[in-house]
Protein backbone atom coordinates (compact mmCIF):
# COMPACT_ATOMS: atom_id res chain seq x y z
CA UNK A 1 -41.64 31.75 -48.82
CA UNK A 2 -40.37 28.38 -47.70
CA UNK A 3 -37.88 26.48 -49.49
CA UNK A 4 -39.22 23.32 -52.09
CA UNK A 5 -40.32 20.50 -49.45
CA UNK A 6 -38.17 17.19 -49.79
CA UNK A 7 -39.31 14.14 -51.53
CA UNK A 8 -37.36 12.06 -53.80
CA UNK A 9 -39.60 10.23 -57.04
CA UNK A 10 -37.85 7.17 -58.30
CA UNK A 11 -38.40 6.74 -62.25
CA UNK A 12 -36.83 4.80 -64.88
CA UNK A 13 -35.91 6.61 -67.91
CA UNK A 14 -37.67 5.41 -71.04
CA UNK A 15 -36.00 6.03 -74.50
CA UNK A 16 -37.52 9.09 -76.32
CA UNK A 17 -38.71 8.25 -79.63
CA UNK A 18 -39.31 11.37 -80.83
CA UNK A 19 -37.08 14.73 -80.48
CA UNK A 20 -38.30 18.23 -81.59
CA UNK A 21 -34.87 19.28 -82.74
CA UNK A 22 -34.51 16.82 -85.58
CA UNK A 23 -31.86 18.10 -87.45
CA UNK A 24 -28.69 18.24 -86.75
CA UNK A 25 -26.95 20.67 -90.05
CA UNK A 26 -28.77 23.29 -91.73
CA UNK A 27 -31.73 22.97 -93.86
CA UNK A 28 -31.37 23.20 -97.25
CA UNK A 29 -32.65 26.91 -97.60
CA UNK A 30 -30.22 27.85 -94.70
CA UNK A 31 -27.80 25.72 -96.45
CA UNK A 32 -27.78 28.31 -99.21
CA UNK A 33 -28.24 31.76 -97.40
CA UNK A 34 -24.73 30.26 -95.65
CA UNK A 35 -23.08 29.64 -99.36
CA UNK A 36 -24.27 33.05 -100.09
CA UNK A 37 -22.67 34.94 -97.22
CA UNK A 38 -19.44 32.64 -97.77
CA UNK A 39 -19.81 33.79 -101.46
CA UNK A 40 -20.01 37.91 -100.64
CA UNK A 41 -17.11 37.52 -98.01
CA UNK A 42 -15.07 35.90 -100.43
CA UNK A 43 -15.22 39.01 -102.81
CA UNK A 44 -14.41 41.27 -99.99
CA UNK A 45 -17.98 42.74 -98.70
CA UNK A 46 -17.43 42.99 -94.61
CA UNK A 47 -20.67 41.02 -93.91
CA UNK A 48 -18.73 38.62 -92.08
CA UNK A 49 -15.79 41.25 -90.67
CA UNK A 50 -14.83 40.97 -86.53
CA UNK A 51 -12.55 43.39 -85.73
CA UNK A 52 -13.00 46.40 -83.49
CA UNK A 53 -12.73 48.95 -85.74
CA UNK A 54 -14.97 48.02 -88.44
CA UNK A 55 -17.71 46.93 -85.52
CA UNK A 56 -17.61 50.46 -84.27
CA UNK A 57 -17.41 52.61 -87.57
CA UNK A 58 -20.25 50.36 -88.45
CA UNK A 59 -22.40 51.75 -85.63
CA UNK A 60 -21.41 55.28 -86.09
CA UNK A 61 -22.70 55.02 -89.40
CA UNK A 62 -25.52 53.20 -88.90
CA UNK A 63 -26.95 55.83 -86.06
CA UNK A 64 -25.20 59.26 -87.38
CA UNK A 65 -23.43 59.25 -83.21
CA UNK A 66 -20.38 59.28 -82.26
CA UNK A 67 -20.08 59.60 -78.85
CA UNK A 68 -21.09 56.32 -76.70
CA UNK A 69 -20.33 57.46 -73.21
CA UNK A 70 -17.35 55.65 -70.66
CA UNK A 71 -15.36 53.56 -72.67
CA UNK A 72 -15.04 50.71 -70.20
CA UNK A 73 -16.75 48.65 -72.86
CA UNK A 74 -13.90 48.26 -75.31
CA UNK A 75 -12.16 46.48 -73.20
CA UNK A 76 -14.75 43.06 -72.87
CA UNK A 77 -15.64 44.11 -76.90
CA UNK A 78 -12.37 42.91 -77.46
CA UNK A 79 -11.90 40.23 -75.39
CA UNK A 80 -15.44 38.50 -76.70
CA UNK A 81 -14.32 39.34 -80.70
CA UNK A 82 -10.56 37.60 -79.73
CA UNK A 83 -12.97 34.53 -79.29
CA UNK A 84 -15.28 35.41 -81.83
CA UNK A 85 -12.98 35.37 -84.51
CA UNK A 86 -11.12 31.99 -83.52
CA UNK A 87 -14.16 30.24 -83.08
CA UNK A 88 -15.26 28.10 -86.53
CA UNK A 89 -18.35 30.06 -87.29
CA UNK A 90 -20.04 29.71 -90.50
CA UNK A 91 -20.50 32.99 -92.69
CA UNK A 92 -23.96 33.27 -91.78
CA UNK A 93 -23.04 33.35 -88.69
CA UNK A 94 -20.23 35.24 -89.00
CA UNK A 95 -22.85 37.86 -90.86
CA UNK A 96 -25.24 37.54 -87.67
CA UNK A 97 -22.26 38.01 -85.05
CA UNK A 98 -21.35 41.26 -86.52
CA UNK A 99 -24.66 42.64 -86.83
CA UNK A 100 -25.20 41.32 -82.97
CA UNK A 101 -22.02 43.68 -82.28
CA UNK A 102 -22.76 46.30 -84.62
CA UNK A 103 -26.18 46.75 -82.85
CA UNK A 104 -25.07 46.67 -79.15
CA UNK A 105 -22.67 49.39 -80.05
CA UNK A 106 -25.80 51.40 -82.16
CA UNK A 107 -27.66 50.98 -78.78
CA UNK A 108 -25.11 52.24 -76.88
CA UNK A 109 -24.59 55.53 -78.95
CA UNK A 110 -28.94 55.93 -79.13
CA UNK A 111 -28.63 55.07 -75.36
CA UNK A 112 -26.28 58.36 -74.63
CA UNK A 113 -28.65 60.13 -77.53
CA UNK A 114 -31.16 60.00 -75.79
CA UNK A 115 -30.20 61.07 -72.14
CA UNK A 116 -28.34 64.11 -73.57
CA UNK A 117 -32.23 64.65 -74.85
CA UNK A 118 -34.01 63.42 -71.81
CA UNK A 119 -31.62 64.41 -68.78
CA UNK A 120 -34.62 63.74 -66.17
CA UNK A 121 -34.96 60.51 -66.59
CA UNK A 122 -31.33 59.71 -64.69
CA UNK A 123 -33.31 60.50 -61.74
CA UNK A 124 -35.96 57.97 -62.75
CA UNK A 125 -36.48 55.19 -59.23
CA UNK A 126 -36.22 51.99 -59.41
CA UNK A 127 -37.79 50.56 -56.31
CA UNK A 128 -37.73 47.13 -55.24
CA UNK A 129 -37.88 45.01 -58.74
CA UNK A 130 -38.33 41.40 -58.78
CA UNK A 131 -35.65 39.32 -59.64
CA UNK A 132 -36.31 35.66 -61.15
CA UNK A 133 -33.13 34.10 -61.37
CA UNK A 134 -33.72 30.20 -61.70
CA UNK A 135 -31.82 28.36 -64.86
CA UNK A 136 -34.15 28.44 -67.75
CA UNK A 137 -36.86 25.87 -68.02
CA UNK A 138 -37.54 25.71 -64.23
CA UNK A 139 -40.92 27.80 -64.44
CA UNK A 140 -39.40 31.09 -64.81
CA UNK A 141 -41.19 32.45 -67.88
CA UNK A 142 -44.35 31.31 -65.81
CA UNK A 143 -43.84 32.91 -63.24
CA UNK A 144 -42.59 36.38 -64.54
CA UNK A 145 -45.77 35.97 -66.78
CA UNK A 146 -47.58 35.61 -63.52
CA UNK A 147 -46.56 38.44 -61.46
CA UNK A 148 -46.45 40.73 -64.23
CA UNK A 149 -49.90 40.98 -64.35
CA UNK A 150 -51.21 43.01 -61.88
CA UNK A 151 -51.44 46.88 -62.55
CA UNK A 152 -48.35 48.66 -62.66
CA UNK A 153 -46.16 45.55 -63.02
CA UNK A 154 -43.56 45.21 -65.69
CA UNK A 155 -41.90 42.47 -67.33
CA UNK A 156 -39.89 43.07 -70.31
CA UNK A 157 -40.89 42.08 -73.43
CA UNK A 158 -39.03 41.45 -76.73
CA UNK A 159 -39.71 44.08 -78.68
CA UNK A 160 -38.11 46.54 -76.07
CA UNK A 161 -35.40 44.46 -75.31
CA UNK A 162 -34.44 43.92 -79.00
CA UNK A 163 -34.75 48.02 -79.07
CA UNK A 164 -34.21 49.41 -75.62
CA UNK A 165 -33.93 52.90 -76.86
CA UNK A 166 -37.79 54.68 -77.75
CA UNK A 167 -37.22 56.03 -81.50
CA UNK A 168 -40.38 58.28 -80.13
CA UNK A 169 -41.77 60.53 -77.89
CA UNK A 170 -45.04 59.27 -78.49
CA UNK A 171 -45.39 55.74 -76.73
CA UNK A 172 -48.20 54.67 -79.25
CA UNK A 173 -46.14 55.53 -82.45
CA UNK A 174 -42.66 54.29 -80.33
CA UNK A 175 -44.11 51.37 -79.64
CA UNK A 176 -45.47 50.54 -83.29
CA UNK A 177 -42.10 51.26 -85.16
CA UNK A 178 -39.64 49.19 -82.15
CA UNK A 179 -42.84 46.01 -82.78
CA UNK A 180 -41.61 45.87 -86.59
CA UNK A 181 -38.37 45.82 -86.28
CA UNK A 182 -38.91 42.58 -83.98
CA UNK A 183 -41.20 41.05 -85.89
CA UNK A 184 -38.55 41.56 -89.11
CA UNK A 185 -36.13 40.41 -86.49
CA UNK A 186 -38.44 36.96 -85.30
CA UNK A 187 -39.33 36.47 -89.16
CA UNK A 188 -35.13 35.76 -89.59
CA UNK A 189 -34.87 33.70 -85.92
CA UNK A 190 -37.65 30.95 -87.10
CA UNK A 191 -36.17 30.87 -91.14
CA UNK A 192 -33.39 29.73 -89.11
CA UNK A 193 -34.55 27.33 -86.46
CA UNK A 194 -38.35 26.55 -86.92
CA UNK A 195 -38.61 24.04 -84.01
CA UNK A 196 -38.02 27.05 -81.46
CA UNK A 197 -41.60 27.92 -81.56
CA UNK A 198 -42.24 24.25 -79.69
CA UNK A 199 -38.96 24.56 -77.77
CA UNK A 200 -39.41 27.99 -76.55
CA UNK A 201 -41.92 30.30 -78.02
CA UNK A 202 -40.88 33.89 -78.65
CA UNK A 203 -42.99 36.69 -79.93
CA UNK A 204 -42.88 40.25 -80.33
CA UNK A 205 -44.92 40.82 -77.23
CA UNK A 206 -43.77 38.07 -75.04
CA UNK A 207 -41.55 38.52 -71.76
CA UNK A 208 -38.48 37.52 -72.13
CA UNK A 209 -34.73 37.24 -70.17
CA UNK A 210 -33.48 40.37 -69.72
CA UNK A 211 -29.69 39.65 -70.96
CA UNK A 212 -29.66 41.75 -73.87
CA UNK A 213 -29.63 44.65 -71.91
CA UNK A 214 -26.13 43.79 -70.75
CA UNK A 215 -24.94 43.78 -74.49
CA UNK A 216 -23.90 47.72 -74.57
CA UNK A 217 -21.44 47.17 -72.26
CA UNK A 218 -20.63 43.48 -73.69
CA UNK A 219 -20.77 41.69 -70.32
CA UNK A 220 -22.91 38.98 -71.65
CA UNK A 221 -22.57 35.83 -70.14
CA UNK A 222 -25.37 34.46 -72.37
CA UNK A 223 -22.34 34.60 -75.54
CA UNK A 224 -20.61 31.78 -73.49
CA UNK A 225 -23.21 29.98 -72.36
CA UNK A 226 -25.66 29.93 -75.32
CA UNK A 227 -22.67 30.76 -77.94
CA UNK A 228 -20.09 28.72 -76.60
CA UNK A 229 -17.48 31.22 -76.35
CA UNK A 230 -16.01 29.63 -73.55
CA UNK A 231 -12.72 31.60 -73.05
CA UNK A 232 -14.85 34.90 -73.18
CA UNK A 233 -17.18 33.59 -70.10
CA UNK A 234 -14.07 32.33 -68.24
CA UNK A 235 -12.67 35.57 -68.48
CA UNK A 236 -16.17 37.15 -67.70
CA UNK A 237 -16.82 35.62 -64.44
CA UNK A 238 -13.56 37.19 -63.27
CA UNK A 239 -14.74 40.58 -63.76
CA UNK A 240 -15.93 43.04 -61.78
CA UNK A 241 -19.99 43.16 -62.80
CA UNK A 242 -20.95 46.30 -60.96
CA UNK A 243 -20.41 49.10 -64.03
CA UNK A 244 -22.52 46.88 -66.50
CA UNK A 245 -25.38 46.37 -63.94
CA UNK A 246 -25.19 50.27 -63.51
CA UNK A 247 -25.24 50.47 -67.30
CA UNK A 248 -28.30 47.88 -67.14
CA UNK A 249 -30.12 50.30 -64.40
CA UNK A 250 -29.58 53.14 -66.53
CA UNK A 251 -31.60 51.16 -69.39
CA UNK A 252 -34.63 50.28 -66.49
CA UNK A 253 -34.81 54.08 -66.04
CA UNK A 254 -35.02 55.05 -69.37
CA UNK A 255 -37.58 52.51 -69.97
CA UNK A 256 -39.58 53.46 -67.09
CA UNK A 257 -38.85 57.41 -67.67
CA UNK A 258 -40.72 56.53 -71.00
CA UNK A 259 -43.16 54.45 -69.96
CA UNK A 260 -44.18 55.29 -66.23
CA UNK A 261 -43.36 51.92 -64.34
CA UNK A 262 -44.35 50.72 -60.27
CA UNK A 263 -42.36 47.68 -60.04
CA UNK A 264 -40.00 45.73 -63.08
CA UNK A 265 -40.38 41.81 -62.75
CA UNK A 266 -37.25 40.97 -64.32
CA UNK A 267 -35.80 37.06 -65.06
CA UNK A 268 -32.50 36.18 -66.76
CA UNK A 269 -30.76 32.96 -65.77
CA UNK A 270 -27.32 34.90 -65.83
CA UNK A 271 -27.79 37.10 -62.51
CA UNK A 272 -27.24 34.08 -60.71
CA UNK A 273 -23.56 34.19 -61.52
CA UNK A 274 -23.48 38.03 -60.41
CA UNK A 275 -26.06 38.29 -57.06
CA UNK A 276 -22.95 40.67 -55.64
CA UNK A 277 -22.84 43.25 -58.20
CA UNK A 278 -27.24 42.46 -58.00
CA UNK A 279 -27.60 43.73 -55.13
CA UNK A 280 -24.96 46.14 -54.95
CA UNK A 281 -26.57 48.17 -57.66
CA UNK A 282 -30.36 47.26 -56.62
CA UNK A 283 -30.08 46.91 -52.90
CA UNK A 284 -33.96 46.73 -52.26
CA UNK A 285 -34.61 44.09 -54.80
CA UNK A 286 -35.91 40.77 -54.17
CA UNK A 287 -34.02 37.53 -55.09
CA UNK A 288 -36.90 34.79 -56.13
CA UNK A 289 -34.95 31.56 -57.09
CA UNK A 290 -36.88 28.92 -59.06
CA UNK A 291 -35.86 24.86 -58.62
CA UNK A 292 -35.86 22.01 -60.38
CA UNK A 293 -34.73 18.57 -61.06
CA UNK A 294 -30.99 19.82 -62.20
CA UNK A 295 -31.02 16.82 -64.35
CA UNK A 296 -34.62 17.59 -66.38
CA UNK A 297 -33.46 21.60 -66.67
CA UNK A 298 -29.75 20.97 -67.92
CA UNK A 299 -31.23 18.30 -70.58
CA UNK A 300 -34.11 20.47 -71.49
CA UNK A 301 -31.68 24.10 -72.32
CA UNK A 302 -29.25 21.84 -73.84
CA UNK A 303 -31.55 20.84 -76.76
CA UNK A 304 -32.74 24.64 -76.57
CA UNK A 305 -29.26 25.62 -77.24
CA UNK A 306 -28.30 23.41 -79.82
CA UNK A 307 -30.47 25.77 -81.94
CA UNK A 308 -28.30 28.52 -81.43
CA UNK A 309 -25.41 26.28 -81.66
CA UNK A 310 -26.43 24.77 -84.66
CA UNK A 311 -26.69 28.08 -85.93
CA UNK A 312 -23.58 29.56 -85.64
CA UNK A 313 -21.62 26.43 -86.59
CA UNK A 314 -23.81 24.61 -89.21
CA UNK A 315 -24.25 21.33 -86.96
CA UNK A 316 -24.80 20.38 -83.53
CA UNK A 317 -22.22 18.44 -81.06
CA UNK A 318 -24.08 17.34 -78.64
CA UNK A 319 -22.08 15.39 -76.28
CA UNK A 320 -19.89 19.20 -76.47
CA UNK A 321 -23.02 20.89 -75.21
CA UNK A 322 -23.66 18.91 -72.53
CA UNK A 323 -20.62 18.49 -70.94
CA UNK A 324 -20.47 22.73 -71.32
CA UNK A 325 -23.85 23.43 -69.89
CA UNK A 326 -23.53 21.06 -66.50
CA UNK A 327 -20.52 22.14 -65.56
CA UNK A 328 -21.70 25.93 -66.54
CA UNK A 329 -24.55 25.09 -64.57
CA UNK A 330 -23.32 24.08 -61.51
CA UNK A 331 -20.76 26.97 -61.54
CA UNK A 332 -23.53 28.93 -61.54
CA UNK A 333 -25.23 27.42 -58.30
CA UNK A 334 -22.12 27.28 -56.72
CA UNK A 335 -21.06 31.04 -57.34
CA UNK A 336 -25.26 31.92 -56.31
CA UNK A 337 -25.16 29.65 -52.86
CA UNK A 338 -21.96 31.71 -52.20
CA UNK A 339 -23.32 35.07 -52.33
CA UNK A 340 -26.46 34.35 -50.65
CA UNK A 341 -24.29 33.44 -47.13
CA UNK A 342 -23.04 37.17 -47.57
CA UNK A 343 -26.59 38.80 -48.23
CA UNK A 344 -29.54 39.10 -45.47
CA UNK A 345 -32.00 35.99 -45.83
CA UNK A 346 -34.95 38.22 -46.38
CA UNK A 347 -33.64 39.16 -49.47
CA UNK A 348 -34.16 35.93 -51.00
CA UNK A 349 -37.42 33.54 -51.63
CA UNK A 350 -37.80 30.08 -53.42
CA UNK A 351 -40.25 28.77 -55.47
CA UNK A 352 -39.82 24.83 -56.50
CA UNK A 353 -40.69 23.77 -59.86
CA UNK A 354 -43.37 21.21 -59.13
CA UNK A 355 -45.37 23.30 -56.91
CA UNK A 356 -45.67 26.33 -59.40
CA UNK A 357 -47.03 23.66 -61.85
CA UNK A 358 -49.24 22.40 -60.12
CA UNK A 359 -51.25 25.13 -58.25
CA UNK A 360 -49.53 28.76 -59.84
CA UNK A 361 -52.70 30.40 -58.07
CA UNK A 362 -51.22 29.55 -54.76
CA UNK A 363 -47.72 29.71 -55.02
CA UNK A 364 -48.48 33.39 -56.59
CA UNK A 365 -50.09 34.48 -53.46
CA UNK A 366 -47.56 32.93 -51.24
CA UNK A 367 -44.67 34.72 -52.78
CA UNK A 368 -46.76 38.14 -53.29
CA UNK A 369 -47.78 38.13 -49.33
CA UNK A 370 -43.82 37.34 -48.38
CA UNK A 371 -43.12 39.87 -51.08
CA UNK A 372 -45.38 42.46 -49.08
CA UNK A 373 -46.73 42.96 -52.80
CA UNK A 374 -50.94 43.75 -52.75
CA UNK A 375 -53.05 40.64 -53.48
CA UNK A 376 -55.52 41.51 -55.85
CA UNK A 377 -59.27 40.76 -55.89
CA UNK A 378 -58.94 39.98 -59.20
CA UNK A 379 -55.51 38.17 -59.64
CA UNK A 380 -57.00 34.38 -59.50
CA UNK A 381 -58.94 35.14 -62.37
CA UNK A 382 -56.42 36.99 -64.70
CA UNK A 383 -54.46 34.41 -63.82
CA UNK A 384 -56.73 31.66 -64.84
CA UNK A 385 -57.33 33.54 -68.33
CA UNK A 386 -53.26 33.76 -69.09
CA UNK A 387 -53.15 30.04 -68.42
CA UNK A 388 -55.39 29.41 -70.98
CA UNK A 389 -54.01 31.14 -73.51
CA UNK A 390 -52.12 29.06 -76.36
CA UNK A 391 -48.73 28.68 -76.57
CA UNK A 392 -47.41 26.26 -78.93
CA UNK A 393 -44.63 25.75 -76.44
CA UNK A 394 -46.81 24.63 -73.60
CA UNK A 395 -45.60 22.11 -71.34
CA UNK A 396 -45.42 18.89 -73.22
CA UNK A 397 -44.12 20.26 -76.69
CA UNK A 398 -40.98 19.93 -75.98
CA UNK A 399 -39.14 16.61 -76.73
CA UNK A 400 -35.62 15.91 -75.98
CA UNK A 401 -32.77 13.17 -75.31
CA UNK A 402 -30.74 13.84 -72.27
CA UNK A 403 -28.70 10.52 -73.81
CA UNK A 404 -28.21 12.40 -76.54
CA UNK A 405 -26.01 15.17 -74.95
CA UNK A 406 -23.91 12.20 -73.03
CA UNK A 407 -26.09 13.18 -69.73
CA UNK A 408 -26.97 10.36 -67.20
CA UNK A 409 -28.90 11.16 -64.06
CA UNK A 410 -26.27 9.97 -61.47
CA UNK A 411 -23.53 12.12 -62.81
CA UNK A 412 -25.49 15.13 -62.52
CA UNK A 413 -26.93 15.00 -59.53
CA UNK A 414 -23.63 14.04 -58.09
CA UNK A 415 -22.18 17.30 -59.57
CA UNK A 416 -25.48 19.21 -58.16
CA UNK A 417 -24.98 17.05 -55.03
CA UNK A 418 -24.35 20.34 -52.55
CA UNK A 419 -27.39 22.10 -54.08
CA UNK A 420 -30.17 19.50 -54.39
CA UNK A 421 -29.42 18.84 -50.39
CA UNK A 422 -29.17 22.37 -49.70
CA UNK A 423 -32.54 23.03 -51.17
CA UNK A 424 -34.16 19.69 -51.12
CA UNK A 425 -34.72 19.35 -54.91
CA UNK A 426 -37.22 16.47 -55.58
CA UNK A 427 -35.32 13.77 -58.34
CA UNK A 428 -37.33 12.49 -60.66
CA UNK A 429 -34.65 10.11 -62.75
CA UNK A 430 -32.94 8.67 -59.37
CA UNK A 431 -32.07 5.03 -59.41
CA UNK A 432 -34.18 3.15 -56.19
């Protein structure tokens, strides 16, 4: 697969006069659900409670387990709940942080359950998975979508990610019971922040980033990055990632113990930040790294993020979020372009942006033949019919204000400067 060809596009930025994330505090109904948490905190309930201890009697409760494995993970638990509890959350979502922790730890007691239960599937292969790794909103979703649809392919989707751990033998009945709790689990997400459905559409059947597997052992980038818990992802990126992407195997083989699998197409921006401990743990897979504009991707997550910012602290800052998400960004290039110089080349293919838009069909069967993946007969065709499905988040629903977050196109392509040479990233906002 060759790398995005160069060409530069000189535009002028016009003023947006419409954004989809209109509001900057809660809603009114929000509004109150967040007086009402503040209310049953005040009289001592432990809705809102972030201390180890509580977290993880919590869990043992809540699953009748007690024994969760290594304990490697209590270390980062603590580290991200030192932040959590300095950071100025509101009680809702002080009430949605702990049950966040509360499940990861549940999942991590079901997850030693149900290996004690089903010892075979430790021996479960996991042979050459796709990797998509681009930042979010560089085609990544498209293009998992894509090559997850020929036979035996497997992206992940959110009802198994939400609930990694089968509550059944029988797939059917499994697969029923994990679908409502994500529905029950989506209902809450849009009460909160309508506008994601035309930001980013989620739904309980819809591939998704594959972070939340990484939440058992609490090496989740995504809680900086997303949360803004920017101590914990400092301290994070100094770790060593191997034992949580062994954990995060371990979860791919009890998936595909339970649901026979040929190849996982996995994307999550957050593996480029860890390509080491990647490939140290999956040496056979294959790297596919999506480009784009850096300017029109860091502008477009930012106003997906202020969602979840907006969330956990009642407003949005946005100038805070972009400032936090460019430099995150580039750190995250910069730590990638690293650790490809130490891998083998053929380990890694790129895809740019523009040419997945405008002809998927052919940048499909370019990656699949330098992939050594089948072509099939029929691939142009199921291909056609996904594209034509309706998503209310298709391209064009999405309205934002780089301005807004205190982003100008110069700046960032001077901080992206090493990477849009190094791959020849077409600008779209570049002054003639």
């Amino acid at each position: 697969m060759s790398e995005p060809t160069a060409m530069a596009v000189h535009a002028t930025r016009k003023p947006v006069e419409h954004v989809t994330v209109t509001r900057d505090d809660y809603r009114p109904a929000v509004r109150a659900v967040d007086l009402a948490c503040g209310a049953l905190q005040g009289v001592g309930l432990p809705l809102g409670r972030l201390d180890q201890g509580s977290i993880l009697d919590a869990a043992r409760r809540r699953t009748g387990l007690r024994d969760w494995g290594a304990e490697d993970f209590l270390v980062p638990m603590a580290r991200i709940l030192e932040d959590a509890q300095a950071a100025p959350f509101t009680a809702l979502a002080r009430c949605v942080v702990r049950q966040t922790f509360i499940a990861a730890v549940s999942n991590r007691l079901r997850t030693e359950a149900w290996f004690q239960t089903h010892p075979r599937a430790a021996d479960a292969r996991i042979e050459r998975p796709v990797f998509i790794l681009g930042f979010p909103r560089t085609g990544t979703t498209l293009l998992q979508n894509l090559l997850a649809l020929d036979p035996g392919a497997r992206a992940l989707r959110f009802w198994e990610l939400q609930s990694p751990v089968p509550v059944d033998d029988d797939p059917a009945r499994d697969r029923t019971r994990r679908l409502r709790a994500a529905r029950a689990t989506l209902r809450a997400a849009y009460f909160v922040a309508p506008e994601m459905e035309f930001v980013h559409e989620i739904g309980p059947e819809t591939a998704e980033e594959c972070w939340p597997l990484f939440a058992n052992t609490f090496a989740v980038l995504n809680w900086d990055i997303a949360g803004g818990l920017r101590g914990y992802g400092a301290w994070l990126l100094q770790q060593d990632m191997r034992g949580p992407y062994r954990e995060y195997r371990r979860q791919l083989q009890m998936m595909a113990h339970h649901q026979p699998t040929g190849r996982f197409v996995l994307k999550c921006p957050e593996h480029l930040w860890f390509i080491d401990a990647l490939l140290d743990v999956f040496p056979d897979a294959a790297v596919v790294w999506t480009h784009r504009d850096p300017f029109d991707s860091v502008a477009s997550y930012c106003s997906l993020i202020s969602l979840n910012r907006r969330m956990l602290h009642g407003r949005i800052d946005h100038p805070a979020i972009g400032a936090h998400i460019s430099q995150a960004f580039s750190e995250g290039v910069g730590r990638a372009m690293q650790a490809r110089e130490r891998h083998p080349r053929a380990r890694f293919f790129d895809v740019a942006f523009q040419e997945l838009v405008k002809d998927p069909k052919a940048v499909v069967r370019q990656l699949k033949g330098a992939l050594e993946i089948e072509q099939h007969p029929d691939q142009d065709a199921h291909i056609d019919a996904w594209l034509e499905g309706e998503r209310k988040d298709k391209r064009g629903a999405h309205h934002y204000d780089a301005a807004r977050f205190g982003l100008e196109p110069e700046d960032v392509y001077g901080r992206f400067a090493t990477y849009i040479d190094r791959y020849r990233i077409p600008l779209k906002h570049r002054r003639a």
